[in-house]
PDB file of N, CA and C in Angstrom:
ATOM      1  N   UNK A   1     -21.616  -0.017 -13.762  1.00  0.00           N
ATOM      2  CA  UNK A   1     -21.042  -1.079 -12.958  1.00  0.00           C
ATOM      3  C   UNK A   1     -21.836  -1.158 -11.653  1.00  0.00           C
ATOM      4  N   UNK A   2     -22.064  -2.299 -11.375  1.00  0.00           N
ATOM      5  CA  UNK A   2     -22.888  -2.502  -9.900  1.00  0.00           C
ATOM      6  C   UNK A   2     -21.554  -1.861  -8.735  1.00  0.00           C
ATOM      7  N   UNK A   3     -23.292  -1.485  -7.858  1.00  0.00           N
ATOM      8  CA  UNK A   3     -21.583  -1.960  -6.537  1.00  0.00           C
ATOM      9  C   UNK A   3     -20.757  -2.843  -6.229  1.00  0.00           C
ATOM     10  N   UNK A   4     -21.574  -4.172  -5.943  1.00  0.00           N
ATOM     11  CA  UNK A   4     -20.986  -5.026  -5.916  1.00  0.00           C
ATOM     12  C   UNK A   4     -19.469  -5.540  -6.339  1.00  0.00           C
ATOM     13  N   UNK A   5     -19.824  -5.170  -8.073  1.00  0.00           N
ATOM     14  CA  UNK A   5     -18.505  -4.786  -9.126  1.00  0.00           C
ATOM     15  C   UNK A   5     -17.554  -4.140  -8.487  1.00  0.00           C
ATOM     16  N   UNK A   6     -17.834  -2.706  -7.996  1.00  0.00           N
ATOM     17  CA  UNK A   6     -16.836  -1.673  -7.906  1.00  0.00           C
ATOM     18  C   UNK A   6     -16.369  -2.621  -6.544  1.00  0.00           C
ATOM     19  N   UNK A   7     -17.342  -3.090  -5.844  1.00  0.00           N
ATOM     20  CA  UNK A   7     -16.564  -3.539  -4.597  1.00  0.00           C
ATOM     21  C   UNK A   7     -15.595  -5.005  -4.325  1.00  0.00           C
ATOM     22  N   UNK A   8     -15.369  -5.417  -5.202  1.00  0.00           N
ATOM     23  CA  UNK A   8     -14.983  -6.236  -5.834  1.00  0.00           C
ATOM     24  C   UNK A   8     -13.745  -6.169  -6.167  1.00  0.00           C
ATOM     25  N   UNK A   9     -13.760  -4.793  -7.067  1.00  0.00           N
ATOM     26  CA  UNK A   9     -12.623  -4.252  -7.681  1.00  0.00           C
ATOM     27  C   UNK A   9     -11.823  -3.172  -6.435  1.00  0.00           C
ATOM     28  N   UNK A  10     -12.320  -2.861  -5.465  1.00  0.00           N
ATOM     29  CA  UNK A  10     -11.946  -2.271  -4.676  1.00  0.00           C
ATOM     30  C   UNK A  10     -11.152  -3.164  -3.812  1.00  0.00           C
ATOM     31  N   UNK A  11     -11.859  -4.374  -3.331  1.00  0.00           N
ATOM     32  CA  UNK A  11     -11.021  -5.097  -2.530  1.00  0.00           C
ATOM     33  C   UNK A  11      -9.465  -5.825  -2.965  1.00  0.00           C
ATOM     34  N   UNK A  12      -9.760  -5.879  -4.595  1.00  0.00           N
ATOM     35  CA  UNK A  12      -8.125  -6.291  -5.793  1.00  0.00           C
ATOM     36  C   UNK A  12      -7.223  -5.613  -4.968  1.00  0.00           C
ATOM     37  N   UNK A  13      -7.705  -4.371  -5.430  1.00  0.00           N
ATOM     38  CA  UNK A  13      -6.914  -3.325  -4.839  1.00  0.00           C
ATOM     39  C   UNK A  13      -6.201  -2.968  -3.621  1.00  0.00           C
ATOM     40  N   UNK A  14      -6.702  -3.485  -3.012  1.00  0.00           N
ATOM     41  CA  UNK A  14      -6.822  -3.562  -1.476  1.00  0.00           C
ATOM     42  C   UNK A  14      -5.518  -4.459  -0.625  1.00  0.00           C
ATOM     43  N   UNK A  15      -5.349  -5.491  -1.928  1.00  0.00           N
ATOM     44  CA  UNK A  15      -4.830  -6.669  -1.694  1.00  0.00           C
ATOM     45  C   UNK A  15      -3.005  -6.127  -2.000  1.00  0.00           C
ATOM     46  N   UNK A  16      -3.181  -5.142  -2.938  1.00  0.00           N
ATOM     47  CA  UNK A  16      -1.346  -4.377  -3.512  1.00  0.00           C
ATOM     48  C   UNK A  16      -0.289  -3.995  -2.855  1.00  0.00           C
ATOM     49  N   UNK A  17       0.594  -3.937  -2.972  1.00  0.00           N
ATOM     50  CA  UNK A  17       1.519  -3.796  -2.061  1.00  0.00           C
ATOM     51  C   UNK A  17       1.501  -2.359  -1.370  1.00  0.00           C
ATOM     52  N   UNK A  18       0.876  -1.480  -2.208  1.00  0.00           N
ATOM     53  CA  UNK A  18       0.883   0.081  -1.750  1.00  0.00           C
ATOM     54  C   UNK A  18      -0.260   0.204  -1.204  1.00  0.00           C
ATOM     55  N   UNK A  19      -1.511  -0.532  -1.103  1.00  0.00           N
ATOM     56  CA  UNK A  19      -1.982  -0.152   0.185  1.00  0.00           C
ATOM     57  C   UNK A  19      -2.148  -1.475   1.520  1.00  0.00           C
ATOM     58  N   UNK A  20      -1.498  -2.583   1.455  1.00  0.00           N
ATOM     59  CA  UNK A  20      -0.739  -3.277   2.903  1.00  0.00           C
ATOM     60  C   UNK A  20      -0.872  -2.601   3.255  1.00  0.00           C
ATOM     61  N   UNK A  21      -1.676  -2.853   4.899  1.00  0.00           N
ATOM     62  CA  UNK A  21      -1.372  -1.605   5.969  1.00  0.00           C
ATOM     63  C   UNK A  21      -2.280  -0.810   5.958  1.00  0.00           C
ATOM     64  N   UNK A  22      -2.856  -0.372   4.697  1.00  0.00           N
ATOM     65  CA  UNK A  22      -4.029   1.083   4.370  1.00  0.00           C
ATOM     66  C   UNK A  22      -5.388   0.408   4.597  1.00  0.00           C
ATOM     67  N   UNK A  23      -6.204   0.953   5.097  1.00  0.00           N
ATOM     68  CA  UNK A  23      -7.351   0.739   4.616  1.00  0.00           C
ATOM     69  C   UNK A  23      -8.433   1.628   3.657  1.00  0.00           C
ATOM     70  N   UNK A  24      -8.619   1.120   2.577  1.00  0.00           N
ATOM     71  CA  UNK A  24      -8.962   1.984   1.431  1.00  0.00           C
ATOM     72  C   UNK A  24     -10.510   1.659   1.494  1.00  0.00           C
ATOM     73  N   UNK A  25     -10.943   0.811   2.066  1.00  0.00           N
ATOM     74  CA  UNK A  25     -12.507  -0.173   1.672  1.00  0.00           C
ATOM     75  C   UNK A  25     -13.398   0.800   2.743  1.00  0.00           C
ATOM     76  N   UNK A  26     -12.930   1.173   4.056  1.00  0.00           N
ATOM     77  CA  UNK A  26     -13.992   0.892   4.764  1.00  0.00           C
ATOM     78  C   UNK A  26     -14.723   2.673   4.487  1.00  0.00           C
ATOM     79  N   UNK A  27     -14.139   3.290   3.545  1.00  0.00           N
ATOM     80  CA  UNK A  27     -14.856   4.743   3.120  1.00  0.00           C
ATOM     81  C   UNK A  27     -16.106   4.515   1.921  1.00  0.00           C
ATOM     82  N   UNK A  28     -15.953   3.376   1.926  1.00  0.00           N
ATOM     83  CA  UNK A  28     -17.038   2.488   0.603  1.00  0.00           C
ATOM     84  C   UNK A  28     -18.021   2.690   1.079  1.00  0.00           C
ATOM     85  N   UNK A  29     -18.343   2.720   2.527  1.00  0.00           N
ATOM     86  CA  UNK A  29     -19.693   2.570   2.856  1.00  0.00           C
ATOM     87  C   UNK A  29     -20.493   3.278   3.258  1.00  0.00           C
ATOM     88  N   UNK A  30     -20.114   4.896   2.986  1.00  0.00           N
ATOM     89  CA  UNK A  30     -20.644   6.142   2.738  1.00  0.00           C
ATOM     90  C   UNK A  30     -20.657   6.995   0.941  1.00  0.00           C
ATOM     91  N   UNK A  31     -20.121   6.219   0.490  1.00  0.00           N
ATOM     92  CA  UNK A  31     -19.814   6.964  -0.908  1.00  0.00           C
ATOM     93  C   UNK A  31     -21.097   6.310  -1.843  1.00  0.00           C
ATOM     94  N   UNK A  32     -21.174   7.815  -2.620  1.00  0.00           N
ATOM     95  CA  UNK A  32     -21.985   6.916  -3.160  1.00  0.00           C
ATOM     96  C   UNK A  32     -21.521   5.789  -4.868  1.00  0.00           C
ATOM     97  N   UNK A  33     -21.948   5.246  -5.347  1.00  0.00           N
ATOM     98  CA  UNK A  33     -21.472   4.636  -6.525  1.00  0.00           C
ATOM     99  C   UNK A  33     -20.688   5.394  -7.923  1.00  0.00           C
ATOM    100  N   UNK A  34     -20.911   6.923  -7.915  1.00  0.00           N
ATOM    101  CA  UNK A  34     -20.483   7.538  -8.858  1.00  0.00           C
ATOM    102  C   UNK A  34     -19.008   7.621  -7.756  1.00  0.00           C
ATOM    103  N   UNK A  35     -18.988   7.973  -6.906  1.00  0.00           N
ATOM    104  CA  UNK A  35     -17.692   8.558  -5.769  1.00  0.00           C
ATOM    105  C   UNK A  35     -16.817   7.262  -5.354  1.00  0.00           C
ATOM    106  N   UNK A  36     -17.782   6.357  -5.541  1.00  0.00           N
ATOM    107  CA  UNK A  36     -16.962   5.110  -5.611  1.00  0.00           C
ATOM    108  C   UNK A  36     -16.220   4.570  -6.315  1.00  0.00           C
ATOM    109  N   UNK A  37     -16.670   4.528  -7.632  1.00  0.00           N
ATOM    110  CA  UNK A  37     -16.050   4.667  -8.904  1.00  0.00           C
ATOM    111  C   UNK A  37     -14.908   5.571  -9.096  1.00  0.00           C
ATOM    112  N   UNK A  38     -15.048   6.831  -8.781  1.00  0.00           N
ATOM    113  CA  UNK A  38     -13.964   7.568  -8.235  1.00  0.00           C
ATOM    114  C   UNK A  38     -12.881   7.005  -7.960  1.00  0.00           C
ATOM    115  N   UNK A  39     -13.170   6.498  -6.329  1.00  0.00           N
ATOM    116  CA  UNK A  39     -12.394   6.704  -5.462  1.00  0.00           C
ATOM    117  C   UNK A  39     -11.132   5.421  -5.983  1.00  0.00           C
ATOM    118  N   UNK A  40     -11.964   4.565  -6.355  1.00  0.00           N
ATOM    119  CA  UNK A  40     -11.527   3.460  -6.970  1.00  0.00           C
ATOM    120  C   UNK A  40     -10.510   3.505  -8.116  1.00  0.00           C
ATOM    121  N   UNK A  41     -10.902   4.701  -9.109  1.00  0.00           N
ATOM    122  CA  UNK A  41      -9.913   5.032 -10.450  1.00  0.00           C
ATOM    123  C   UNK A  41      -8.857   5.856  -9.887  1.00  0.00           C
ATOM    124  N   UNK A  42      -8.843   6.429  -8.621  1.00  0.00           N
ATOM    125  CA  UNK A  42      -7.685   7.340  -7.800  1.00  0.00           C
ATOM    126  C   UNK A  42      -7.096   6.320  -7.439  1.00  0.00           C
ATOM    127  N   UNK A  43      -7.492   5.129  -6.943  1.00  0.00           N
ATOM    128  CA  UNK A  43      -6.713   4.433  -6.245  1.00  0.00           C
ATOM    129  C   UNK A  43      -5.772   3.341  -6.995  1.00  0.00           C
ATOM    130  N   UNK A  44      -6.021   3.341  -8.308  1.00  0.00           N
ATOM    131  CA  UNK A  44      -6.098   2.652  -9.172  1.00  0.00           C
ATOM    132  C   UNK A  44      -4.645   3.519  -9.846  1.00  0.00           C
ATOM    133  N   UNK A  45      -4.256   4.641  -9.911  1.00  0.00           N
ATOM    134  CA  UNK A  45      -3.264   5.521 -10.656  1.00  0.00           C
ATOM    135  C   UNK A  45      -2.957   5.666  -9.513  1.00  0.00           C
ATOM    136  N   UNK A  46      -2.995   5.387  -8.091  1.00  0.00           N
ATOM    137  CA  UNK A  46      -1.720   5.885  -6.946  1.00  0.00           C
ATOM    138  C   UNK A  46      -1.025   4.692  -7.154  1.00  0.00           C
ATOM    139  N   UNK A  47      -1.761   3.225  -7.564  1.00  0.00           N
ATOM    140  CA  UNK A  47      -1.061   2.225  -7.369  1.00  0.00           C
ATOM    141  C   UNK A  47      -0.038   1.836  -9.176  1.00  0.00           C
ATOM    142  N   UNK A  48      -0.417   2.712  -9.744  1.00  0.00           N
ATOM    143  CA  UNK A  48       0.305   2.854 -10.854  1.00  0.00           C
ATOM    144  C   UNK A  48      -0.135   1.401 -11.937  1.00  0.00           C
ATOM    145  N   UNK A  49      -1.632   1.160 -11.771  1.00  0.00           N
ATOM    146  CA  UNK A  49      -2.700   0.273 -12.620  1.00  0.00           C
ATOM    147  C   UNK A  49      -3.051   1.948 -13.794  1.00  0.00           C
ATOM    148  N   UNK A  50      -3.653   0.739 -14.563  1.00  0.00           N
ATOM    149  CA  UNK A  50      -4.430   2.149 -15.649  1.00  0.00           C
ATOM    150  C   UNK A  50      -5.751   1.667 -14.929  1.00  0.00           C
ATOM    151  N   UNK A  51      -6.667   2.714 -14.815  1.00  0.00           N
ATOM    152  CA  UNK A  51      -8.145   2.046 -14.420  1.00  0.00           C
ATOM    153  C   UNK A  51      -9.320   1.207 -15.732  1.00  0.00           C
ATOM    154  N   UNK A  52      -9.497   0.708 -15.340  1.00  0.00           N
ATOM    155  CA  UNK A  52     -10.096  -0.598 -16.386  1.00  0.00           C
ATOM    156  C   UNK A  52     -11.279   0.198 -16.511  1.00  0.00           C
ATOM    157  N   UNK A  53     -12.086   0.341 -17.806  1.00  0.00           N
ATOM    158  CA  UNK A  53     -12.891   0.778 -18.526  1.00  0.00           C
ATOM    159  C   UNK A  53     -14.080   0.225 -17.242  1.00  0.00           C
ATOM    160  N   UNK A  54     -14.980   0.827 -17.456  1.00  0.00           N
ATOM    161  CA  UNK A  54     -16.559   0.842 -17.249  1.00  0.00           C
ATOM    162  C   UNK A  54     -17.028   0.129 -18.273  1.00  0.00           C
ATOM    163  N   UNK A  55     -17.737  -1.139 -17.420  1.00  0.00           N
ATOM    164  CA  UNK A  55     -18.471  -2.093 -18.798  1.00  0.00           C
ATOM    165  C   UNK A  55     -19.703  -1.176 -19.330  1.00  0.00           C
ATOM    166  N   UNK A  56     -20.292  -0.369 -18.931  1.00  0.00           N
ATOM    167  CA  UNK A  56     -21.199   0.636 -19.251  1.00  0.00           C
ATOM    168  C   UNK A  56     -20.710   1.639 -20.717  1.00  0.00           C
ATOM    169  N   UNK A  57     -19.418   1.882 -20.342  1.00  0.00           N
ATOM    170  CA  UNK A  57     -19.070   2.924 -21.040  1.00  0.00           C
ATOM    171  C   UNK A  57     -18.212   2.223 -22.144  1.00  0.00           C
ATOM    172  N   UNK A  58     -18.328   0.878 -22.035  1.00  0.00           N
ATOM    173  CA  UNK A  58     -17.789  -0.188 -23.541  1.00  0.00           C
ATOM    174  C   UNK A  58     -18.643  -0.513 -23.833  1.00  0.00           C
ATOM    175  N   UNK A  59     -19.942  -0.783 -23.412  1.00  0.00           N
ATOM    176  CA  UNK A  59     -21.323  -1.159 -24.138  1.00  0.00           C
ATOM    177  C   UNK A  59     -21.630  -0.186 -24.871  1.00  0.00           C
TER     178      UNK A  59
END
C-alpha cells in the first residue's frame, strides 16, 4: 500500500467518533510505512473496525 493509501485510510479514521478530539495523524510523519500500517491496524481494532486487507497481500 502506498503512503498516500495508508494516509488516506488514516485520516477515515480520524474522522470516528472515538478519536473526535484525538489526534492520531500527526505521528504519521515520523513513522515509517511498515509502522504506519501498524499504527493504522491498532487504530483500526481500538475503534472496533476489522482492519481491511493489504491490496499487496490480496494480490
Amino acid at each position: 500500500m502506498t503512503r498516500i493509501s495508508l494516509l488516506e485510510r488514516l485520516k477515515e479514521i480520524q474522522k470516528m467518533p472515538r478519536y473526535q478530539g484525538r489526534d492520531i495523524t500527526t505521528i504519521s510523519s515520523v513513522l515509517s510505512n511498515q509502522a504506519l500500517a501498524k499504527h493504522i491496524e491498532v487504530c483500526e481494532q481500538a475503534a472496533g473496525l476489522a482492519p481491511r486487507p493489504d491490496k499487496k497481500a490480496a494480490a
